[in-house]
Protein backbone atom coordinates (compact mmCIF):
# COMPACT_ATOMS: atom_id res chain seq x y z
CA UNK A 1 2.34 -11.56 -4.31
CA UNK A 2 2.03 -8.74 -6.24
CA UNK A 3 3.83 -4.97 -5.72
CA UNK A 4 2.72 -2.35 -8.30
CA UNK A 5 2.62 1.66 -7.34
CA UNK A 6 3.22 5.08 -8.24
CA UNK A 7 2.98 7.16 -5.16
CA UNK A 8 4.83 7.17 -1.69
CA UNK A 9 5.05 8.99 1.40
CA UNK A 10 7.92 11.10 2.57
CA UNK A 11 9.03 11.49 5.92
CA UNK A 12 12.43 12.27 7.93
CA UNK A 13 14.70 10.07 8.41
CA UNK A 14 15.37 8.64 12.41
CA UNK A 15 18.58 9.98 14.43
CA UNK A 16 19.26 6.61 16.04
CA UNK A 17 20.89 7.62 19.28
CA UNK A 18 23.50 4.13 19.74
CA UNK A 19 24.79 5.26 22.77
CA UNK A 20 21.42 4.71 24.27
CA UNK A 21 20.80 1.07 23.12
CA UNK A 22 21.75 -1.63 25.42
CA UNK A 23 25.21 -3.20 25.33
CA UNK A 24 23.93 -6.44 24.60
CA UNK A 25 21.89 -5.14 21.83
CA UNK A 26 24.75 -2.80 20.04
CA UNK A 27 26.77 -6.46 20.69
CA UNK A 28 24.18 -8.14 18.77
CA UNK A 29 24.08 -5.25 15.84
CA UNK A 30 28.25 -5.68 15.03
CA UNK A 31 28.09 -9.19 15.15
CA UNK A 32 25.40 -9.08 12.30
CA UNK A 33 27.25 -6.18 10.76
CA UNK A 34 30.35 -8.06 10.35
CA UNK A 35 28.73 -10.98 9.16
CA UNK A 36 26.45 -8.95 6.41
CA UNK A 37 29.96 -7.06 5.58
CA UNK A 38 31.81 -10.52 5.58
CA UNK A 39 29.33 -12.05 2.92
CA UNK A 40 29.61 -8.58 0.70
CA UNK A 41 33.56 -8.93 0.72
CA UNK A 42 33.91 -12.39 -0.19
CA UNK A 43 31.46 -12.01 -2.91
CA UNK A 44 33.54 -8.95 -4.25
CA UNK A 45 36.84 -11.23 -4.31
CA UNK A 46 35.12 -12.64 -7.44
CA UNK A 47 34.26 -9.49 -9.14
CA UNK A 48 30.30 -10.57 -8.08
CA UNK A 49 27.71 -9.03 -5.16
CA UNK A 50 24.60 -10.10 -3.58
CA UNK A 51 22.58 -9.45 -6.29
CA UNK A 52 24.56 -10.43 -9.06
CA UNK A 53 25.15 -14.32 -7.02
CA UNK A 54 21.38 -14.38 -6.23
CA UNK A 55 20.61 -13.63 -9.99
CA UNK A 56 23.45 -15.98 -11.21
CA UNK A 57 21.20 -18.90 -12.52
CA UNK A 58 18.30 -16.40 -14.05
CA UNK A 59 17.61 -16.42 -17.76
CA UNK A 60 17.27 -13.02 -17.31
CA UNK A 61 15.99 -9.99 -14.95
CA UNK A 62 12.69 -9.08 -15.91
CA UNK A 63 10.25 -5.86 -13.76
CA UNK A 64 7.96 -7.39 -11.35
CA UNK A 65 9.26 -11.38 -11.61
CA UNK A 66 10.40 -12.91 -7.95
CA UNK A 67 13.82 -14.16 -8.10
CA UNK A 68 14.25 -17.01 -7.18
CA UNK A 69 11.34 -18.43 -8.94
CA UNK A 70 8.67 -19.21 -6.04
CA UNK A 71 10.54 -17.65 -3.64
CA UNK A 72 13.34 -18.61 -0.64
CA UNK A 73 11.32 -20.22 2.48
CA UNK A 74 13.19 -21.86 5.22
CA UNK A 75 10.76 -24.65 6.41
CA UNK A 76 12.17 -24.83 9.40
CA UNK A 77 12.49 -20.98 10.38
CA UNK A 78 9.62 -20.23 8.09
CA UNK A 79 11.21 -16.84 7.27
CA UNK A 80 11.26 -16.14 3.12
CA UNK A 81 12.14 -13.76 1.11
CA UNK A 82 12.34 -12.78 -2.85
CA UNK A 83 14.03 -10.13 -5.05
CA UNK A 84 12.54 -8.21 -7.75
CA UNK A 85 12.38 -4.66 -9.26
CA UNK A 86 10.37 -2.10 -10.75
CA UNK A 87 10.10 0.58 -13.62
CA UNK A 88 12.86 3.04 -13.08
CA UNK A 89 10.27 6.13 -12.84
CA UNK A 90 8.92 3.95 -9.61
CA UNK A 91 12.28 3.48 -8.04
CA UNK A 92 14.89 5.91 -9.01
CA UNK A 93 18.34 4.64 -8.58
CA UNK A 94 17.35 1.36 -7.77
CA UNK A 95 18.11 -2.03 -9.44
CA UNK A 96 15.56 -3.90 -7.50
CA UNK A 97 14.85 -4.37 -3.92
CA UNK A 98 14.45 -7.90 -1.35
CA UNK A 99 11.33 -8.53 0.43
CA UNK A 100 11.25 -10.21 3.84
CA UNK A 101 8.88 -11.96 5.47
CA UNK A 102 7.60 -14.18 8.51
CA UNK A 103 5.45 -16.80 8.26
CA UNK A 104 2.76 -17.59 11.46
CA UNK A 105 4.51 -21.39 11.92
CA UNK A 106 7.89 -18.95 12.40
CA UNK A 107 6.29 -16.05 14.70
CA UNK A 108 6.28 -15.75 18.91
CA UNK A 109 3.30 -17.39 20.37
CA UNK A 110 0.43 -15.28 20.57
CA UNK A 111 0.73 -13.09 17.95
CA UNK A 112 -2.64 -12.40 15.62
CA UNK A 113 -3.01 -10.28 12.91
CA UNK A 114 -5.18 -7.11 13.01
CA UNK A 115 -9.15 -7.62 12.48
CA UNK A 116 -9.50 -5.62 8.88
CA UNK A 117 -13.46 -5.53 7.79
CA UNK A 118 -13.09 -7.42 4.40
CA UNK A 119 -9.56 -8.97 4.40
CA UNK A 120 -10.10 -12.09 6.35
CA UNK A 121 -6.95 -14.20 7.18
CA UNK A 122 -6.26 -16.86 4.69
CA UNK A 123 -8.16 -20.55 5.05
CA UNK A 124 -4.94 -21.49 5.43
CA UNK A 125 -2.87 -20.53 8.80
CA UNK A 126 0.51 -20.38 7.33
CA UNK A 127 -0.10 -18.82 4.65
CA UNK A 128 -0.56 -15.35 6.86
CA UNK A 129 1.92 -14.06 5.98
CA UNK A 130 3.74 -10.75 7.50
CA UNK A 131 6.03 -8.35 5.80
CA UNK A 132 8.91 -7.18 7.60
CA UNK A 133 11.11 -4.91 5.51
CA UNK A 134 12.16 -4.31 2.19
CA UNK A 135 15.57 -3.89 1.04
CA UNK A 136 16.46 -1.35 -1.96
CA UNK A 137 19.62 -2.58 -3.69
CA UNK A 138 22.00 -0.24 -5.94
CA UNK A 139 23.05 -1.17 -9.57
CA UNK A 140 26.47 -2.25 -7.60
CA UNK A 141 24.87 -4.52 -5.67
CA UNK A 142 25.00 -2.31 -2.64
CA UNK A 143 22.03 -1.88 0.06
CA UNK A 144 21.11 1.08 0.04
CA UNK A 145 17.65 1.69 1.66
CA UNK A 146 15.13 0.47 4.01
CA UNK A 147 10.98 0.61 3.32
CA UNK A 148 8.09 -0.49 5.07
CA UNK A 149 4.96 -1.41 2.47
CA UNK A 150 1.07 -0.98 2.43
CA UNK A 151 -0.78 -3.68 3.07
CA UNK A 152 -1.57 -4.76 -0.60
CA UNK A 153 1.85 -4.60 -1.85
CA UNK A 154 2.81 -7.86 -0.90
CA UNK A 155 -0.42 -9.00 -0.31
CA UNK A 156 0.27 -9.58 3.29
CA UNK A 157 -1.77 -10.35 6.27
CA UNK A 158 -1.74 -7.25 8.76
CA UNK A 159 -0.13 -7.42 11.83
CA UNK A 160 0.37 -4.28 14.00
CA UNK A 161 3.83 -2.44 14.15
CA UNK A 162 4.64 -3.46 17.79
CA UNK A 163 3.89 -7.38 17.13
CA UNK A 164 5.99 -6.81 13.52
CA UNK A 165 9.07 -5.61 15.52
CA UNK A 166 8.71 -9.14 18.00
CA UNK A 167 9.26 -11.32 14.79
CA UNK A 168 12.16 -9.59 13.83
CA UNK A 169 14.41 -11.67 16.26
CA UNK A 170 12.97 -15.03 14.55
CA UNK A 171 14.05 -13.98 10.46
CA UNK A 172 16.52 -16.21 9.54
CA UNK A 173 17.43 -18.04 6.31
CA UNK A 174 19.46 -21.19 7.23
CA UNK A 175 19.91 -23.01 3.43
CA UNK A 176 22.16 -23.46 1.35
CA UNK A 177 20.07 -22.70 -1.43
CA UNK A 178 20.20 -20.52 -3.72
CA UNK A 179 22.76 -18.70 -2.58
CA UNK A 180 25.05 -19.60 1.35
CA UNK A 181 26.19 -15.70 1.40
CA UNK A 182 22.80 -14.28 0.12
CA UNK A 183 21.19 -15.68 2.77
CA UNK A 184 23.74 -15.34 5.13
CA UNK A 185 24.35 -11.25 4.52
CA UNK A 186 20.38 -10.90 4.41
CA UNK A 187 19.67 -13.11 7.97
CA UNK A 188 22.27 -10.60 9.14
CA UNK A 189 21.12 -7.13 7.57
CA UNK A 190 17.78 -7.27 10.02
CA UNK A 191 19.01 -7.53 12.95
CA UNK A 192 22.08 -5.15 12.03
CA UNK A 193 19.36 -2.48 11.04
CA UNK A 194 17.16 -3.73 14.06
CA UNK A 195 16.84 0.48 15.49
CA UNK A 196 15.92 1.48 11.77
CA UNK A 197 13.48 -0.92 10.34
CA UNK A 198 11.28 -0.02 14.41
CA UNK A 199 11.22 3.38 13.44
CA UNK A 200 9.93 2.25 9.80
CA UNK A 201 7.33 -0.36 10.93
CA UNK A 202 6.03 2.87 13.77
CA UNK A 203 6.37 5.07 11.11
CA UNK A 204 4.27 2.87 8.68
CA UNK A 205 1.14 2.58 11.28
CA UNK A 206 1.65 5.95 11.97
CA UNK A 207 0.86 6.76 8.36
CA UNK A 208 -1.38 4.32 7.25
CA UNK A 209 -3.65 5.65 10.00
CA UNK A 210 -3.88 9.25 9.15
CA UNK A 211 -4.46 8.70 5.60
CA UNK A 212 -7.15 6.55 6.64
CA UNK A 213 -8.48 9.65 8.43
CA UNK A 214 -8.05 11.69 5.44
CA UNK A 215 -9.86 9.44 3.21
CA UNK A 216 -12.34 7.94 5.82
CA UNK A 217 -14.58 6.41 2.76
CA UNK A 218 -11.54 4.27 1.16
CA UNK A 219 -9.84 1.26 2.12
CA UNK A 220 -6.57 2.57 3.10
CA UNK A 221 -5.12 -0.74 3.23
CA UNK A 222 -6.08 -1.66 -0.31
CA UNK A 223 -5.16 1.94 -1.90
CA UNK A 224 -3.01 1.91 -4.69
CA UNK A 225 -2.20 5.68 -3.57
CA UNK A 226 -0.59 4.67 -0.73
CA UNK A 227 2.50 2.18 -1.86
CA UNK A 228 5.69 2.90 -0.07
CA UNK A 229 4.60 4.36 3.59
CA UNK A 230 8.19 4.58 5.16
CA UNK A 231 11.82 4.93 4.22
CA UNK A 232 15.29 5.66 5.21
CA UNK A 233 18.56 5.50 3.47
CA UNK A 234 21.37 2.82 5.12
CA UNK A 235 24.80 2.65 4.87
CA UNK A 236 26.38 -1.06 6.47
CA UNK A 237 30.14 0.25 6.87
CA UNK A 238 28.70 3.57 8.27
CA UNK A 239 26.25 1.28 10.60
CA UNK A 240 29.57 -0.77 12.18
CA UNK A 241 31.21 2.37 12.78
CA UNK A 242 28.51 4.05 14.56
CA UNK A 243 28.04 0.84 16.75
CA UNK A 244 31.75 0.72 17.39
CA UNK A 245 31.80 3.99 18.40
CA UNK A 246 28.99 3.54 21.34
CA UNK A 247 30.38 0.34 22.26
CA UNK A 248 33.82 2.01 22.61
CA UNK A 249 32.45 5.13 24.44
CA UNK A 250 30.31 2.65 26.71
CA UNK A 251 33.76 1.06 28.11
């Protein structure tokens, strides 16, 4: 898979209202909080973070190389993911970012990607592959944003926004390897961020569809103009607040 762009959109960033989100949901949020916060704090015991553990084994950290080497896929869940980074001028401020994805063996029953003239589905069924969200990680280790990709990216397989958001619930990374707390804290961050990264996948077929009316002639899903469609900044400790708060005011 292959990420490589210049040029990304800008938009505002959602008020998530928490006092309107079901108890059970804003129950399901803290739990994942305080399990992504959990993983951060032991980590930091030992002077290390997410990134740092994940990268622990690497000969070095090199732009546009997947870390771990082919990738984290949980055969059973089929969820994966992989961390890598680009040139500074791409991503100011960032050391590198996580992509997450869902593969079709791991996805609700029913679900098919979109019809795009001249990007078939693979041969292979598995292997169609949808993007969820990226992470953006600080040079501390910290997450620190949320984005939503262009189809070519990640070379993913297109599924719409609304069937997206259904896999969310099935993302989970249940090894050992390469890292228990990495893939802990990162099974956890999705559903923690669940009200975000629906805004960001709406947001992203929001955009991709009026650039495509901009530029009626191009294939908006293969154009390198288009790279990053949606983003917000995240906090986790200011996340676990905000959901105590609502489930506090709910009593």
């Amino acid at each position: 898979m292959v990420a490589r762009a210049r040029k990304q959109t800008q938009s505002a960033a959602p008020a998530i209202r928490f006092a309107s989100l079901a108890r059970a949901r804003l129950e399901t949020m803290l739990d994942a909080g305080r399990e992504a916060a959990n993983c951060m704090r032991v980590l930091a015991k030992e002077g290390g973070n997410v990134v740092s553990e994940l990268l622990r084994d690497a000969a070095g950290f090199y732009e546009w190389d997947h870390y771990p080497k082919g990738d984290v896929y949980d055969r059973a869940t089929h969820a994966q993911y992989y961390y890598h980074a680009h040139p500074e001028h791409e991503r100011p401020g960032e050391h590198g970012h996580f992509h997450t994805f869902l593969r079709p063996q791991g996805m609700p029953k029913g679900l098919k990607p979109l019809a795009i003239p001249g990007h078939p589905p693979p041969a292979e069924a598995n292997a169609a592959l949808s993007h969820l969200v990226a992470i953006g990680m600080d040079r501390f280790g910290r997450p620190v944003s949320l984005f939503a990709t262009n189809r070519w990216v990640t070379d993913e397989t297109w599924y719409r926004a609304d069937d997206v958001i259904r896999m969310l619930d099935f993302f989970e990374i249940d090894l050992a390897h390469p890292s228990w707390p990495v893939n802990r804290w990162i099974s956890a961050m999705i559903p923690l961020f669940r009200p975000q990264i629906e805004w960001l996948l709406k947001r992203r077929d929001e955009a991709v569809s009026a650039w495509a009316k901009r530029k009626p002639k191009a294939d908006v899903y293969e154009d390198r103009g288009l790279n990053v469609v949606s983003e917000v900044a995240i906090d986790v400790e200011r996340q676990i607040a905000a959901i105590e708060q609502a489930l506090e005011s709910a009593r």
